[in-house]
N, C-alpha and C. Protein backbone atom coordinates (compact mmCIF):
# COMPACT_ATOMS: atom_id res chain seq x y z
N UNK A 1 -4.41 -15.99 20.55
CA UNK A 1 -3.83 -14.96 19.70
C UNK A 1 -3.81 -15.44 18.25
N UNK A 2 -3.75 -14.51 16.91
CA UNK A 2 -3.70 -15.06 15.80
C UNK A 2 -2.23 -15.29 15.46
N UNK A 3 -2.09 -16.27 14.92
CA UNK A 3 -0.95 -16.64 14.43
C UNK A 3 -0.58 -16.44 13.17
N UNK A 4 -1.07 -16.73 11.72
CA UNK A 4 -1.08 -16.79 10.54
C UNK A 4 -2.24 -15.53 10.50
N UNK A 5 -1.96 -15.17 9.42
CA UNK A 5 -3.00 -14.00 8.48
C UNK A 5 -2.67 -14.27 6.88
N UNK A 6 -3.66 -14.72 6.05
CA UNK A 6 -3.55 -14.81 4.91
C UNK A 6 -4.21 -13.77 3.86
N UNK A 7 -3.46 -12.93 3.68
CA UNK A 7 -4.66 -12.21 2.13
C UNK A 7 -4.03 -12.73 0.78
N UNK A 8 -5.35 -13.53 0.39
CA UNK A 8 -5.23 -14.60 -0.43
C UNK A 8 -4.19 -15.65 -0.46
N UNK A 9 -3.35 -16.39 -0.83
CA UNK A 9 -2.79 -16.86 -0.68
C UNK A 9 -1.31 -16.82 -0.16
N UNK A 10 -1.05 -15.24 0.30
CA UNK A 10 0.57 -15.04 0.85
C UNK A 10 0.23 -14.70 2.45
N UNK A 11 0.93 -15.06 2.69
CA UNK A 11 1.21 -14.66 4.29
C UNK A 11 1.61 -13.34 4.46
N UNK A 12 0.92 -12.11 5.48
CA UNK A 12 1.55 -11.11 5.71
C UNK A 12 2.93 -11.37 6.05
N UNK A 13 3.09 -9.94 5.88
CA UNK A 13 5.17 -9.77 6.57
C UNK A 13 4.83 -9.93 8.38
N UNK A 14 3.74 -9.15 8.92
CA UNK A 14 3.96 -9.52 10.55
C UNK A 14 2.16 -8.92 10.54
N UNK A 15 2.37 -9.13 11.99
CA UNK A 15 1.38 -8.60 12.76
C UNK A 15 1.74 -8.09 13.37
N UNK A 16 1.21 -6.99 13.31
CA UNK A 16 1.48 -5.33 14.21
C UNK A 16 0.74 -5.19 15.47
N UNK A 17 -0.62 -5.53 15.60
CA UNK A 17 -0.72 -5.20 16.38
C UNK A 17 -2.48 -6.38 16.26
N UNK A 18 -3.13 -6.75 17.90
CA UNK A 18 -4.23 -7.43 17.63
C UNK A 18 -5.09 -7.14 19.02
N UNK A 19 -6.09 -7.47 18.98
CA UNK A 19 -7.15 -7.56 20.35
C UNK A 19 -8.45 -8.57 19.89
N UNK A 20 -8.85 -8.82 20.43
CA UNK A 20 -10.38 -9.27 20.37
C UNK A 20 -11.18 -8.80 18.75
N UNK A 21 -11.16 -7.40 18.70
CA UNK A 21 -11.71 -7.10 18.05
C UNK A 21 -10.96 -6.76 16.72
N UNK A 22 -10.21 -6.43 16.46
CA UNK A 22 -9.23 -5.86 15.74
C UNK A 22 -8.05 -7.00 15.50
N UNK A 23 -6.96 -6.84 14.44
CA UNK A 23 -5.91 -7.52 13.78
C UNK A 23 -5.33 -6.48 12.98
N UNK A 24 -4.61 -5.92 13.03
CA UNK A 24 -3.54 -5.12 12.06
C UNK A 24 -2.35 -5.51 11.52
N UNK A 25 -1.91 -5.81 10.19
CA UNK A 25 -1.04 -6.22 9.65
C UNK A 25 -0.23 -5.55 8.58
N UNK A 26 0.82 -5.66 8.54
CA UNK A 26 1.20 -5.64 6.92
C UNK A 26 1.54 -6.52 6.38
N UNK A 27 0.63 -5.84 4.85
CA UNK A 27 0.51 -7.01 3.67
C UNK A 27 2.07 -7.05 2.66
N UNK A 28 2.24 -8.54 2.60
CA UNK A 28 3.14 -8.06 2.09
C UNK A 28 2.94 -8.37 0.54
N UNK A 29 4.02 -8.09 -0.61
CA UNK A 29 3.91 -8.26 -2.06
C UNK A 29 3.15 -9.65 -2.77
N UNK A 30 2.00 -8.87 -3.64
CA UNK A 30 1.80 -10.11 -4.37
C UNK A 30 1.31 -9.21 -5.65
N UNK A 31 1.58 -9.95 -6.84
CA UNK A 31 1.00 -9.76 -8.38
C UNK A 31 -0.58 -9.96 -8.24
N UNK A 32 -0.97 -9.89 -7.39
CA UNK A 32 -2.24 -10.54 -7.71
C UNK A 32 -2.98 -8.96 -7.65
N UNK A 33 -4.43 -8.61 -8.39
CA UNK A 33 -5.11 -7.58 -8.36
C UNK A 33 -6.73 -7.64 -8.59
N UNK A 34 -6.57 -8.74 -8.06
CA UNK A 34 -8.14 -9.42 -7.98
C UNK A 34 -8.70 -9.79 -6.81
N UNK A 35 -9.93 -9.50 -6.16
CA UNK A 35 -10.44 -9.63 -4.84
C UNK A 35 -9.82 -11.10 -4.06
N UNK A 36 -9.65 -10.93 -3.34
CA UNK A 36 -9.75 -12.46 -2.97
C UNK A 36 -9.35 -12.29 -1.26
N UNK A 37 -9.23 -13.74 -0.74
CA UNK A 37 -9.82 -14.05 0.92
C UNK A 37 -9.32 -12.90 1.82
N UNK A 38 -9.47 -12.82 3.05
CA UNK A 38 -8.61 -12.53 4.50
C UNK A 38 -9.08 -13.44 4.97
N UNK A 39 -7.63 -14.31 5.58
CA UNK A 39 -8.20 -15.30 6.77
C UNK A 39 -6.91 -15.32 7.93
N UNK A 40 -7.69 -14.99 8.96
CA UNK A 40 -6.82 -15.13 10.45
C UNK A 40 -7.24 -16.87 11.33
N UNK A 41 -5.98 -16.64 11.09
CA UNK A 41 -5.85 -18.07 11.99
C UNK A 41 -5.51 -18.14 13.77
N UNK A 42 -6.01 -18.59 14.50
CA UNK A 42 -5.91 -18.78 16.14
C UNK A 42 -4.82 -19.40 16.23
N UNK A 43 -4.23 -19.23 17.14
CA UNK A 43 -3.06 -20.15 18.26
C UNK A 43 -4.03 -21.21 18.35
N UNK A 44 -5.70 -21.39 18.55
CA UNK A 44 -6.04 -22.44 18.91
C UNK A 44 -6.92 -23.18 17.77
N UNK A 45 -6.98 -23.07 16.31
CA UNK A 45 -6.59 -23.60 15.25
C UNK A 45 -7.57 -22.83 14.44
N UNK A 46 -8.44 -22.04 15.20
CA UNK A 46 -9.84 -22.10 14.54
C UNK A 46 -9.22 -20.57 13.79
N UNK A 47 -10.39 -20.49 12.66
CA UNK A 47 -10.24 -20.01 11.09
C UNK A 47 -11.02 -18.83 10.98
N UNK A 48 -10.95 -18.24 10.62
CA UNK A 48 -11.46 -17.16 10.42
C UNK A 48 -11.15 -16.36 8.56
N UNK A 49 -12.69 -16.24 8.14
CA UNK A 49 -12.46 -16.21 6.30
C UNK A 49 -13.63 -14.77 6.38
N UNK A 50 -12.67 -14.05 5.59
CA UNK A 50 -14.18 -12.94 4.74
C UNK A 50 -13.79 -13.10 3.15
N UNK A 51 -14.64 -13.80 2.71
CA UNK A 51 -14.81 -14.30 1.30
C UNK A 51 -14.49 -12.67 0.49
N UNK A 52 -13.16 -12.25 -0.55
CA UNK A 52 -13.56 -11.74 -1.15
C UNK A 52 -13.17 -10.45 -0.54
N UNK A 53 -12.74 -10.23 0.45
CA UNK A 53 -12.42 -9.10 1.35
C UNK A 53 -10.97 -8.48 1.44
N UNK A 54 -10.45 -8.89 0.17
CA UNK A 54 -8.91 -7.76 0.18
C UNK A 54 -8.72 -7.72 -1.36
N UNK A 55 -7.67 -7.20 -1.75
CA UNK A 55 -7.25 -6.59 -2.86
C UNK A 55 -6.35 -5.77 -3.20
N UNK A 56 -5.13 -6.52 -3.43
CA UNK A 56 -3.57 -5.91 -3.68
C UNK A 56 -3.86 -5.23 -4.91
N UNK A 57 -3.27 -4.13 -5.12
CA UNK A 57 -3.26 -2.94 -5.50
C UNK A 57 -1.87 -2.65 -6.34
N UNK A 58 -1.75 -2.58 -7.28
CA UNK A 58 -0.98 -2.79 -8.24
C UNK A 58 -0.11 -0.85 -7.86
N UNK A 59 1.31 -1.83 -7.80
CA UNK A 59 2.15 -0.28 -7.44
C UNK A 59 2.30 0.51 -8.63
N UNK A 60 2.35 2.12 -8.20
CA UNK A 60 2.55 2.99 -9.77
C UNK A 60 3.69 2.64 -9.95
N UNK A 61 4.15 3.67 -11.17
CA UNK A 61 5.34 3.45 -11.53
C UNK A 61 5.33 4.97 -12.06
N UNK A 62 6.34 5.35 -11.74
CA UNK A 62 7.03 6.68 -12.29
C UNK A 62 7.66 6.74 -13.33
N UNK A 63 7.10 7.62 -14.21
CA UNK A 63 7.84 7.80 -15.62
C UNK A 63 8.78 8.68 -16.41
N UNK A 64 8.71 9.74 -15.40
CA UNK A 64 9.70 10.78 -15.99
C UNK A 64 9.02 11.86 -14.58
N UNK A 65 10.49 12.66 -14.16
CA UNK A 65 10.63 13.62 -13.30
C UNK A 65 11.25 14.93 -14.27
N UNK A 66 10.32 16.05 -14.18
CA UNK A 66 10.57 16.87 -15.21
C UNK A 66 10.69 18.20 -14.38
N UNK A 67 12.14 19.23 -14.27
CA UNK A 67 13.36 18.86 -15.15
C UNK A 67 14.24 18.14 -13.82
N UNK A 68 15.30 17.71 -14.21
CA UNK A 68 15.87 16.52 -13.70
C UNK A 68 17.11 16.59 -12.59
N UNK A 69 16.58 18.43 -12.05
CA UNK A 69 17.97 18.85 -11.12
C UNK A 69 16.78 20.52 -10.61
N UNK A 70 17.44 20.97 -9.96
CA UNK A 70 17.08 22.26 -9.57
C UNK A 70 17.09 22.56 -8.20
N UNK A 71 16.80 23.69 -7.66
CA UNK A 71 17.20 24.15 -6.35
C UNK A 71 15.97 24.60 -5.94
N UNK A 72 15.92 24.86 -4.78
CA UNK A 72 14.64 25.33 -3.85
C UNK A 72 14.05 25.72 -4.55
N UNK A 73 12.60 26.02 -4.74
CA UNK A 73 11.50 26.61 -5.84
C UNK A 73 11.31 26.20 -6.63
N UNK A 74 12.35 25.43 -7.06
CA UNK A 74 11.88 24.75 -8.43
C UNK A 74 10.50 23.97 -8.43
N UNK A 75 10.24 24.28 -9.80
CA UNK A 75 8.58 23.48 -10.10
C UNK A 75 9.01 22.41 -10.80
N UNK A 76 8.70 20.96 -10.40
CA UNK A 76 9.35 19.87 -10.53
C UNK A 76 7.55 18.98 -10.67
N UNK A 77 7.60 18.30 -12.19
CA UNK A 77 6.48 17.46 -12.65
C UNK A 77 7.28 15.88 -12.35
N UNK A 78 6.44 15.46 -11.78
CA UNK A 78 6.33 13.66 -11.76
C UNK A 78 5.47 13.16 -12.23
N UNK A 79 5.50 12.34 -13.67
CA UNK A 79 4.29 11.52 -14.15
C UNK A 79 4.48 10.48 -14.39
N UNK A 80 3.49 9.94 -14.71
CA UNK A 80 3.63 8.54 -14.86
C UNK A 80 2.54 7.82 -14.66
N UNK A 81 2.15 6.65 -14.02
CA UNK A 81 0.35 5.87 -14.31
C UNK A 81 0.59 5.17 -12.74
N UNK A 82 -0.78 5.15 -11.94
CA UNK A 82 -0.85 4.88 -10.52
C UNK A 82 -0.30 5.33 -9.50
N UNK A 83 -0.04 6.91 -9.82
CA UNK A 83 0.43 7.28 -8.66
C UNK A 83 0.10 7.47 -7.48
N UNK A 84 -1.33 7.66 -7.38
CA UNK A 84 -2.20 7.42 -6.09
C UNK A 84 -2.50 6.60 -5.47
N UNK A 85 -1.51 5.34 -5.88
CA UNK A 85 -1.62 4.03 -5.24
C UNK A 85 -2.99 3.66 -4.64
N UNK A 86 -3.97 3.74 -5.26
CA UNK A 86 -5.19 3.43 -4.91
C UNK A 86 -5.90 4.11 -4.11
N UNK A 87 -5.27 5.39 -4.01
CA UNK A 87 -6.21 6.31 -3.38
C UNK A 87 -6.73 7.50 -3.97
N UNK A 88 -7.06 8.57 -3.40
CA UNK A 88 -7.21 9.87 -4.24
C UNK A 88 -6.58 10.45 -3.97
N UNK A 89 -5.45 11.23 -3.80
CA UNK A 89 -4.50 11.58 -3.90
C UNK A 89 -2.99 11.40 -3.42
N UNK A 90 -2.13 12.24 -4.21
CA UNK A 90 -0.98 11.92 -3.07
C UNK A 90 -0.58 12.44 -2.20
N UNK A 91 -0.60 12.16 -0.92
CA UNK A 91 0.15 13.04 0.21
C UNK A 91 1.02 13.16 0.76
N UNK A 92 2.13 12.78 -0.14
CA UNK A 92 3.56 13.28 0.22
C UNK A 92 4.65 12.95 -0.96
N UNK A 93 5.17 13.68 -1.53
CA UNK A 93 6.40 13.77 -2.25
C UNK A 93 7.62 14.14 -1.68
N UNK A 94 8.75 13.27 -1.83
CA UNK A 94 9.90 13.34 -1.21
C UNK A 94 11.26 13.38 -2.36
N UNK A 95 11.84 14.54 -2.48
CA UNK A 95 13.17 14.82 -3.50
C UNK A 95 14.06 14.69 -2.79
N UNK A 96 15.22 13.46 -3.10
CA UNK A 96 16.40 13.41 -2.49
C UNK A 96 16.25 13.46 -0.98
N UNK A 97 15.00 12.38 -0.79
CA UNK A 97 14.29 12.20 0.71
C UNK A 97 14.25 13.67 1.62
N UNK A 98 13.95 14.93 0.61
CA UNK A 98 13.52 16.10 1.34
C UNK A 98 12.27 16.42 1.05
N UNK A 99 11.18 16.16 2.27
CA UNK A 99 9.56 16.89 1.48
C UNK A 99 9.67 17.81 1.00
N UNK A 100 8.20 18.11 -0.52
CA UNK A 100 8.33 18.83 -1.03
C UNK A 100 6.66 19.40 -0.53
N UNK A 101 6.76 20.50 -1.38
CA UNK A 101 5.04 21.07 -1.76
C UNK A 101 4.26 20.27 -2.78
N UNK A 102 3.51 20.28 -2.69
CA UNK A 102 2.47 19.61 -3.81
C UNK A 102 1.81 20.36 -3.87
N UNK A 103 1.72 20.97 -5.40
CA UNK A 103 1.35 22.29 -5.60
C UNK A 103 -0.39 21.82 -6.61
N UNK A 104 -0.04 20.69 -7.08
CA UNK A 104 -1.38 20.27 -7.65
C UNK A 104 -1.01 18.68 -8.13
N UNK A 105 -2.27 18.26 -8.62
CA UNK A 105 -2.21 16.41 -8.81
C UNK A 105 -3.57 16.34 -9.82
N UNK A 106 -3.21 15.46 -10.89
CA UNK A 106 -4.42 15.21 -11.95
C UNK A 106 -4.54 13.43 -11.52
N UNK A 107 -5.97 13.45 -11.73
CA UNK A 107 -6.79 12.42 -11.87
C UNK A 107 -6.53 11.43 -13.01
């Protein structure tokens, strides 16, 4: 079984789940935003490296929620820089941990 999982130099938070073929983890926090290793390590010592094969992803940050209260319907703007956390879009907004609509999203 793997024991250790490194992307780049931090240790995931756990391993979720593994087989033969497969390893699933979560990664946990690092400043770093530059390519660098995955390496799984065996219970029986041997190493496993893909040179270059991950890349922490720098979290957005929210800058202003516009306007700053309102009731059902309300049309409510969130901006700010990386909000797609490295993807193309966002798929889910949560107000006062109640989903909302996402009525549109800029690039």
């Amino acid at each position: 079984s793997i024991v250790t999982v490194l992307l780049g130099s931090t240790t995931v938070t756990s391993i979720l789940a593994e087989s033969d073929t497969t390893v699933i983890v979560r990664a946990n926090a690092n400043p770093l935003t530059s390519w660098t290793d995955a390496i799984l390590i065996a219970e029986t010592g041997a190493t496993l490296r893909v040179v270059n094969g991950w890349r922490y992803i720098s979290g957005g940050v929210i800058d202003a929620v516009t306007p700053g209260s309102g009731q059902a319907g309300t049309r409510v703007v969130v901006s700010g820089s990386g909000l797609f956390g490295g993807g193309n879009n966002v798929s889910r907004v949560l107000l006062n941990g109640v989903d909302s609509t996402i009525v549109a999203s800029n690039t």
